[in-house]
N, C-alpha and C. Protein backbone atom coordinates (compact mmCIF):
# COMPACT_ATOMS: atom_id res chain seq x y z
N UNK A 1 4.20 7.16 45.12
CA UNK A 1 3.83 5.80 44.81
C UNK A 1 2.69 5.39 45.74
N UNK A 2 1.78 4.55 45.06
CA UNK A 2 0.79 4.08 46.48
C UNK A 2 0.99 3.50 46.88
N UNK A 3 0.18 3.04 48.17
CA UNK A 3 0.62 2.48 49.25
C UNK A 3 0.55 1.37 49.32
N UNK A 4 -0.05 0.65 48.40
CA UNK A 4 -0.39 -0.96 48.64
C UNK A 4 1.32 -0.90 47.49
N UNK A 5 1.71 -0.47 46.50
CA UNK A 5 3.21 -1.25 46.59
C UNK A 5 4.58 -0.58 47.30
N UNK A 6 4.01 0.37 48.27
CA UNK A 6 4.94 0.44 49.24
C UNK A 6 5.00 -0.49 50.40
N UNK A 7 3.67 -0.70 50.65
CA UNK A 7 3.90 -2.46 51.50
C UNK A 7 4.12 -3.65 50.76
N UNK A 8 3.82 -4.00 49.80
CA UNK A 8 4.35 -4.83 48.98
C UNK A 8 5.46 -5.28 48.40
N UNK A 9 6.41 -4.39 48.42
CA UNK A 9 7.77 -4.64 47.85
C UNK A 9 8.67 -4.81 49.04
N UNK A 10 8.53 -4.32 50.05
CA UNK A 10 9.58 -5.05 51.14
C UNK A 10 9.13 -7.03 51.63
N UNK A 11 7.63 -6.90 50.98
CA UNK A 11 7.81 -8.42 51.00
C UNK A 11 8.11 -9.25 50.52
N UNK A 12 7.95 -8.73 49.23
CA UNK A 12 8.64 -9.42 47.67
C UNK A 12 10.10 -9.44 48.14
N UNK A 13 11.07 -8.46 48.19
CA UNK A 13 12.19 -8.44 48.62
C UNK A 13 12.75 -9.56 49.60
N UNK A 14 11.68 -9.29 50.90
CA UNK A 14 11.88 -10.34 52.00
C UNK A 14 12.14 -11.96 50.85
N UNK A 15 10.93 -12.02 50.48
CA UNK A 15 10.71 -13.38 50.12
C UNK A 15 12.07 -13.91 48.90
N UNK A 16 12.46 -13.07 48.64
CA UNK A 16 13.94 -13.25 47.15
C UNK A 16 15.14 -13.13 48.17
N UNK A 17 15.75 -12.31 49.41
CA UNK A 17 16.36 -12.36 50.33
C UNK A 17 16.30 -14.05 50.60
N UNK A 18 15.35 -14.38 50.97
CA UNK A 18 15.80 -15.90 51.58
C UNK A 18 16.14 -16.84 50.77
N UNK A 19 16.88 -17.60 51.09
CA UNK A 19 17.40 -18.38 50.30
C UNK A 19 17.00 -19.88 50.32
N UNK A 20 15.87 -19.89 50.51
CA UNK A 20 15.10 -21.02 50.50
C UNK A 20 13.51 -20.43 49.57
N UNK A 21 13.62 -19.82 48.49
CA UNK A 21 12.82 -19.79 47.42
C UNK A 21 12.08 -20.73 47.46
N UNK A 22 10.37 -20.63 47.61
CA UNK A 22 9.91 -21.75 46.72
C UNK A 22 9.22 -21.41 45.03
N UNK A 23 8.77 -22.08 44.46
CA UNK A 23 8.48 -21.80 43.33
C UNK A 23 7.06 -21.12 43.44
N UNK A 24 6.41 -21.15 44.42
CA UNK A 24 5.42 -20.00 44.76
C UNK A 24 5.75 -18.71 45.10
N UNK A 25 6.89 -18.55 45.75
CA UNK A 25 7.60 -17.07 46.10
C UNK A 25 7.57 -16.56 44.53
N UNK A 26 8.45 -17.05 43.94
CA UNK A 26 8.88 -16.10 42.28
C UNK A 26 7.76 -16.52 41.83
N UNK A 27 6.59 -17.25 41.43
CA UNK A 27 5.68 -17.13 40.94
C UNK A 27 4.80 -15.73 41.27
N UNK A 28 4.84 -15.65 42.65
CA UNK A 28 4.14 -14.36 43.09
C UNK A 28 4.98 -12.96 42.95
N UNK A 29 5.84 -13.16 43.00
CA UNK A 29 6.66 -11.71 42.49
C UNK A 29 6.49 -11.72 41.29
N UNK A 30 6.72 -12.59 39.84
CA UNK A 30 6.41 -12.37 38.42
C UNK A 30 4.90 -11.88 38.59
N UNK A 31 4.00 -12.78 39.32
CA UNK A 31 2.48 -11.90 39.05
C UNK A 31 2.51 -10.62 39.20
N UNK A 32 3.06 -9.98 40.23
CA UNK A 32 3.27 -8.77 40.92
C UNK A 32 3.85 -7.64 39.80
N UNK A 33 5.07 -9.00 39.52
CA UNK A 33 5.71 -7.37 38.07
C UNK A 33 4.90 -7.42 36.82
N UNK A 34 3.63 -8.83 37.11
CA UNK A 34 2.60 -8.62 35.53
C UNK A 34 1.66 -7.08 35.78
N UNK A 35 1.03 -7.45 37.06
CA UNK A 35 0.31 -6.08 37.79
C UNK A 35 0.79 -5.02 37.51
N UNK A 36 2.16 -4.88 38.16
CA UNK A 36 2.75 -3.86 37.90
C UNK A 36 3.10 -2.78 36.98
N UNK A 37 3.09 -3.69 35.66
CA UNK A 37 3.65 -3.54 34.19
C UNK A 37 2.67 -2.04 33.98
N UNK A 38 1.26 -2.19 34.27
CA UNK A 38 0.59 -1.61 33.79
C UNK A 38 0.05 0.02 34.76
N UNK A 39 1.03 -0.18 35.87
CA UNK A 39 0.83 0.87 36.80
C UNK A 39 2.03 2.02 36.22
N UNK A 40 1.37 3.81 36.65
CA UNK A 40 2.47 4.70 36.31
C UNK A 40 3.84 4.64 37.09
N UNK A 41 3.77 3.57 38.12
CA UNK A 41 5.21 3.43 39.11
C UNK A 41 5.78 2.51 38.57
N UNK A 42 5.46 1.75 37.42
CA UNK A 42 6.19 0.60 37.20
C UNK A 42 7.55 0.40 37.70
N UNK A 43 8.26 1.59 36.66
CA UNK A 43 9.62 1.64 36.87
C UNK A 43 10.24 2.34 38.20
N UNK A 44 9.27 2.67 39.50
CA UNK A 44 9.97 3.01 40.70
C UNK A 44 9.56 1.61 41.11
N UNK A 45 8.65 0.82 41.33
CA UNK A 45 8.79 -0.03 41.90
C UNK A 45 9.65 -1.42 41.78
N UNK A 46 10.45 -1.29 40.42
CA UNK A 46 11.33 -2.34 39.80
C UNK A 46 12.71 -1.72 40.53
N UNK A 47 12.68 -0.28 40.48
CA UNK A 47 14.43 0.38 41.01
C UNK A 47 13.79 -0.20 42.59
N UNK A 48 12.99 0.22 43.17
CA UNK A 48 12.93 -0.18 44.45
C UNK A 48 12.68 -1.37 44.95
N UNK A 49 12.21 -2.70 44.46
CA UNK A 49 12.23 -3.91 44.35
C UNK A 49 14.07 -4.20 44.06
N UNK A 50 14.50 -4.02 43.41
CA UNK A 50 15.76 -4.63 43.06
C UNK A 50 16.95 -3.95 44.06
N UNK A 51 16.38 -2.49 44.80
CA UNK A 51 17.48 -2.31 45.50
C UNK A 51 17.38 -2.42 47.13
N UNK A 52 16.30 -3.70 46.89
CA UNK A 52 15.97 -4.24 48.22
C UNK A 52 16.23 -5.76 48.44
N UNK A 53 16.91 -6.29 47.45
CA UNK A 53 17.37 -7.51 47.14
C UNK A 53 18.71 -7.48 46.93
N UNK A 54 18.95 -8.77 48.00
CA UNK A 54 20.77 -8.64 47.82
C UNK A 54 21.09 -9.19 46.32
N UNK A 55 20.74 -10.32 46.03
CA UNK A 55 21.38 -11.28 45.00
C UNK A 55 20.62 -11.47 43.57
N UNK A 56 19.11 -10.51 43.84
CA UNK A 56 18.55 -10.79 42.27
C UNK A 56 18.50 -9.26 41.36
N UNK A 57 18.94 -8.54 42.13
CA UNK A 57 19.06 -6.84 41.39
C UNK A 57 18.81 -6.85 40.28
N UNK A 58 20.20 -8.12 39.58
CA UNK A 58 20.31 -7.83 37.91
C UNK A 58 19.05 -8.61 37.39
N UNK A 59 18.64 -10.19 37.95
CA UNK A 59 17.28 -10.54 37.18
C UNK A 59 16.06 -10.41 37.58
N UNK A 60 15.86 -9.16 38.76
CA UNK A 60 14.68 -8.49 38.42
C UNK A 60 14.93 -7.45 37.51
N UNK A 61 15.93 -6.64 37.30
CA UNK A 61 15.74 -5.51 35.92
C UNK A 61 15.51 -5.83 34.80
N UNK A 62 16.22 -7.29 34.67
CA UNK A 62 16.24 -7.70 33.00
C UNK A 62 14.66 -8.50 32.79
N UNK A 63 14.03 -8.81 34.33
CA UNK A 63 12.59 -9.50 33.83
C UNK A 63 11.85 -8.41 33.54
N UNK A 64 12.12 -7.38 34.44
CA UNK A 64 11.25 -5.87 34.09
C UNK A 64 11.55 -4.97 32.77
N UNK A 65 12.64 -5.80 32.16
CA UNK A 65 12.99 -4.75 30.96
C UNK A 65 12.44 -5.75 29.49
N UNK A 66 12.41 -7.20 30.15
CA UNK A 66 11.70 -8.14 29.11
C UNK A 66 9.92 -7.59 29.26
N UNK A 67 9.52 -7.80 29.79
CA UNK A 67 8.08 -7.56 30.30
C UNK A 67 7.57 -6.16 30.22
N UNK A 68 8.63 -4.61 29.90
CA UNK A 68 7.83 -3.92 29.19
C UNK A 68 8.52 -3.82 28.11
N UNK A 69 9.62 -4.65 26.96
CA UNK A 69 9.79 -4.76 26.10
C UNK A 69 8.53 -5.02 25.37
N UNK A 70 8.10 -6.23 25.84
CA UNK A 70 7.18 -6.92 25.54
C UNK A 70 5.96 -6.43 25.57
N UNK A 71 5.27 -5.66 26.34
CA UNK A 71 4.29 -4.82 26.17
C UNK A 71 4.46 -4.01 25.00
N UNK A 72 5.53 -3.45 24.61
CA UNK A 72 5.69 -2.63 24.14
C UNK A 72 5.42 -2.85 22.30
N UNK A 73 6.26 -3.85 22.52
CA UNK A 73 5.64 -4.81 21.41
C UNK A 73 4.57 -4.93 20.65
N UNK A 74 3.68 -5.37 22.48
CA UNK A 74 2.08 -6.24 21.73
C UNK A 74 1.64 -4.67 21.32
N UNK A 75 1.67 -3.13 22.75
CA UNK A 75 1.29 -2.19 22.29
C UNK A 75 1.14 -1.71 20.67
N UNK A 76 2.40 -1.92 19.96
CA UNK A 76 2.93 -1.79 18.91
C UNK A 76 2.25 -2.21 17.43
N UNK A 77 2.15 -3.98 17.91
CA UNK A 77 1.26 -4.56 16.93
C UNK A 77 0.07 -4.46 16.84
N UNK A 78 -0.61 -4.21 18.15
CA UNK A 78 -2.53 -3.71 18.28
C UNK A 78 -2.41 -2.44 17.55
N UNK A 79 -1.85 -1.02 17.28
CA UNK A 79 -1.95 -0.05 17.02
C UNK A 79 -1.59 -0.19 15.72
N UNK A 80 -0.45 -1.11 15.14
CA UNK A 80 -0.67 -1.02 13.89
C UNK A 80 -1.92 -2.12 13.23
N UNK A 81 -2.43 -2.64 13.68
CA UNK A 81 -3.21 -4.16 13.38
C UNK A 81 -4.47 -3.05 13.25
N UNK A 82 -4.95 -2.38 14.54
CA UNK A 82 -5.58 -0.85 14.18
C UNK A 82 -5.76 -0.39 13.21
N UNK A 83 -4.38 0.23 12.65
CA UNK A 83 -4.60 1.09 11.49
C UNK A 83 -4.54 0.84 10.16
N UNK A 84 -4.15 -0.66 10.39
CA UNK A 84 -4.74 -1.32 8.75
C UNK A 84 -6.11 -1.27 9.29
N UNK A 85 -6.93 -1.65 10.13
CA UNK A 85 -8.52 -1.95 9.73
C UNK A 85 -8.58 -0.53 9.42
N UNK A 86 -8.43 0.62 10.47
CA UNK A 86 -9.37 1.63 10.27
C UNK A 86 -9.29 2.00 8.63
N UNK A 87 -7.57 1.86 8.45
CA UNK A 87 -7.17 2.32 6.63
C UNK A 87 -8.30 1.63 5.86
N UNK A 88 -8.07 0.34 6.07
CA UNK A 88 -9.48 -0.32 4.85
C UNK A 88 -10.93 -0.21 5.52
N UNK A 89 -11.17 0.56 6.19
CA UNK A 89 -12.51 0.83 6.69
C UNK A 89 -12.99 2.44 5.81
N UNK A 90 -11.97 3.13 5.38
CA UNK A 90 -12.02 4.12 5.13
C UNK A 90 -12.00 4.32 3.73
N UNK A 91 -10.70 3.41 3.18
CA UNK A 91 -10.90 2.76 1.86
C UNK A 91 -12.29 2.90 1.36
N UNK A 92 -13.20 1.95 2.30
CA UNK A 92 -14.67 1.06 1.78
C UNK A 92 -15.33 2.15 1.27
N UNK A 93 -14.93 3.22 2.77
CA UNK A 93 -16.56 4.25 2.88
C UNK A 93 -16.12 5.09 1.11
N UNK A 94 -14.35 5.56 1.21
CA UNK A 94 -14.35 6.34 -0.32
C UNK A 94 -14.55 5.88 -1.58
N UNK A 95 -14.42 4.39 -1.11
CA UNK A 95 -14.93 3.58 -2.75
C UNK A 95 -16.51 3.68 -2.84
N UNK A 96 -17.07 3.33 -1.22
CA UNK A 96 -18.39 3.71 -2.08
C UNK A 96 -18.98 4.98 -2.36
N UNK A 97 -17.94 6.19 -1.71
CA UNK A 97 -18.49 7.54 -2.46
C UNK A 97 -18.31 7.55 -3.47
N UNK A 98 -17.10 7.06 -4.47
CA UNK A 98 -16.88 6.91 -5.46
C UNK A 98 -18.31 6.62 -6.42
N UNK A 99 -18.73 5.58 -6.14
CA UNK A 99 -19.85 4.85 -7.09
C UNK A 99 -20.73 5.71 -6.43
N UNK A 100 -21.51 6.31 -5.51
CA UNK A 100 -22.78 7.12 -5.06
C UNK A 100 -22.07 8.32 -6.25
N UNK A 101 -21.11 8.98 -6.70
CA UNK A 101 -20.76 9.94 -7.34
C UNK A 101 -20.96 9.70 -9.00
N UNK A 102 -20.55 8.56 -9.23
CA UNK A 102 -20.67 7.88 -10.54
C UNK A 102 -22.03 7.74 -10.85
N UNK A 103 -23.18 6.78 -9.93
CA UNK A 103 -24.38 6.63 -9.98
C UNK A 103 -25.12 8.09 -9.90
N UNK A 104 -24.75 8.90 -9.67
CA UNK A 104 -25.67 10.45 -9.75
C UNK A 104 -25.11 10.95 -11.10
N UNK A 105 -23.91 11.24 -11.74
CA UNK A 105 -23.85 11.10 -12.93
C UNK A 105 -24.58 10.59 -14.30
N UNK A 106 -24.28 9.38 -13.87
CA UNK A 106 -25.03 8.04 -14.72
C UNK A 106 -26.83 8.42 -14.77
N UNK A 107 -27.11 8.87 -13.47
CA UNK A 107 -28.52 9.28 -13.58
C UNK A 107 -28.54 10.49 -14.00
N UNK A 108 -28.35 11.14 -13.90
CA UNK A 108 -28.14 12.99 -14.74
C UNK A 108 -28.17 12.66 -16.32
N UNK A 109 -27.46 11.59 -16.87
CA UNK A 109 -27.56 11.75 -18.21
C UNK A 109 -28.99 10.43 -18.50
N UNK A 110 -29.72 10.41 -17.90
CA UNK A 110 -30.60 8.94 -17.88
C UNK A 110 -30.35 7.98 -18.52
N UNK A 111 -29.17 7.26 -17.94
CA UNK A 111 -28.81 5.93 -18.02
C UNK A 111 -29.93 4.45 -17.03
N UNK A 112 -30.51 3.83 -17.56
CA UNK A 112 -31.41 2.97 -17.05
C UNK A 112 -30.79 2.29 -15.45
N UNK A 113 -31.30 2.63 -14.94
CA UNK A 113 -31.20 1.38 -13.58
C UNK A 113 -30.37 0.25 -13.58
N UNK A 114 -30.76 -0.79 -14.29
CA UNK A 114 -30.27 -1.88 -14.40
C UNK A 114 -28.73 -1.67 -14.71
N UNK A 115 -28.45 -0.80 -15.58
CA UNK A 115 -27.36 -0.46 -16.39
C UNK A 115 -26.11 0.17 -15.12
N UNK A 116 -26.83 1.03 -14.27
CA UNK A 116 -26.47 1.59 -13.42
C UNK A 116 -25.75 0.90 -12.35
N UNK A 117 -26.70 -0.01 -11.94
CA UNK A 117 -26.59 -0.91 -10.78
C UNK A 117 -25.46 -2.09 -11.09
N UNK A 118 -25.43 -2.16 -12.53
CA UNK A 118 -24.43 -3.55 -13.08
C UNK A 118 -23.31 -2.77 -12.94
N UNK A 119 -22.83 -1.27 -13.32
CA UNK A 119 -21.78 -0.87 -13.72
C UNK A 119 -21.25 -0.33 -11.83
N UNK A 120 -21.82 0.14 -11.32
CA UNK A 120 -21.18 0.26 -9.93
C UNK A 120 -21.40 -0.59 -8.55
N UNK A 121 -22.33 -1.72 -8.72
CA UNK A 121 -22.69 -2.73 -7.76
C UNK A 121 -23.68 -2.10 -6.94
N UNK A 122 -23.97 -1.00 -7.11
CA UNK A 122 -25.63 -0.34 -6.07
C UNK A 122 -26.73 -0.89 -6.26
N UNK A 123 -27.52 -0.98 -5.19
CA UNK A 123 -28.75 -1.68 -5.03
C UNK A 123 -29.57 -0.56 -5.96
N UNK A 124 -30.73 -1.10 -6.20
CA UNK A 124 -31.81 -0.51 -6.61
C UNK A 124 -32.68 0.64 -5.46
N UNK A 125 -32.70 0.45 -4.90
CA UNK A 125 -33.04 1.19 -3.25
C UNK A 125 -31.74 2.12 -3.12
N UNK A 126 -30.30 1.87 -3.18
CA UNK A 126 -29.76 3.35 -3.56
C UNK A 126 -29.79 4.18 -4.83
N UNK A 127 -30.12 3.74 -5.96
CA UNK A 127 -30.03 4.20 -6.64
C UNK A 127 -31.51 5.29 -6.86
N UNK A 128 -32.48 4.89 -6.29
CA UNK A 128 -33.22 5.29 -5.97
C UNK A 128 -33.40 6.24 -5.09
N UNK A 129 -33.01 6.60 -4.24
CA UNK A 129 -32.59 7.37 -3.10
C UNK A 129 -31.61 8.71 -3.30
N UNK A 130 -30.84 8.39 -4.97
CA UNK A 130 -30.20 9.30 -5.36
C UNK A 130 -31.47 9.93 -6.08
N UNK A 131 -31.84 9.68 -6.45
CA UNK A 131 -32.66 10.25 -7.86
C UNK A 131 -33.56 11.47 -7.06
């Protein structure tokens, strides 16, 4: 583990040990387990945070088990929120191979431009570009 939360957690500890909490103490330990969330020690520094505290053991595990629930979550919804775009990004590109395939057809048997461009939505400048 590194060293900045090996000095760090006997103070957090210190500061939940006393029993004169202020609402800046647990404000700064929740920042600490936000930091944390995203480090590979997460979960040594939550077993070692909680088994350095007499009286909050159980609600630091359950804030640390809400908080990478919860990551886990948002992780969850970005990756699928992801793969609908990339899906309809991919969609786009095969629909418009579709019509670049149709429009080279359509020109092979010399079907007019206009005719072309109405029936698959291609510009005149692609259709052109096929030819």
């Amino acid at each position: 583990m590194r060293d900045e939360f090996t000095q760090v957690i006997p103070l957090l500890a210190q500061a939940l040990n006393n029993h004169y909490n202020s609402d800046n103490d647990i404000i700064t330990i929740l920042n600490y387990l936000f930091l944390a969330l995203d480090s590979p020690y997460f979960e040594q520094i939550v077993q070692q945070l909680s088994e350095q505290t007499e009286k909050h053991q159980e609600a630091i595990v359950n804030i640390a088990q809400r908080l990478q629930e919860k990551g886990e979550k948002l992780g969850w919804e970005r990756g699928r929120q992801e793969g609908i775009e990339q899906g309809i990004e991919q969609e786009k590109l095969r629909s418009h191979q579709r019509q670049l395939e149709t429009a080279r057809t359509l020109l092979k048997n010399r079907v007019s431009l206009d005719l072309i461009m109405e029936s698959t939505g291609l510009s005149r400048d692609e259709l052109i570009s096929l030819q």
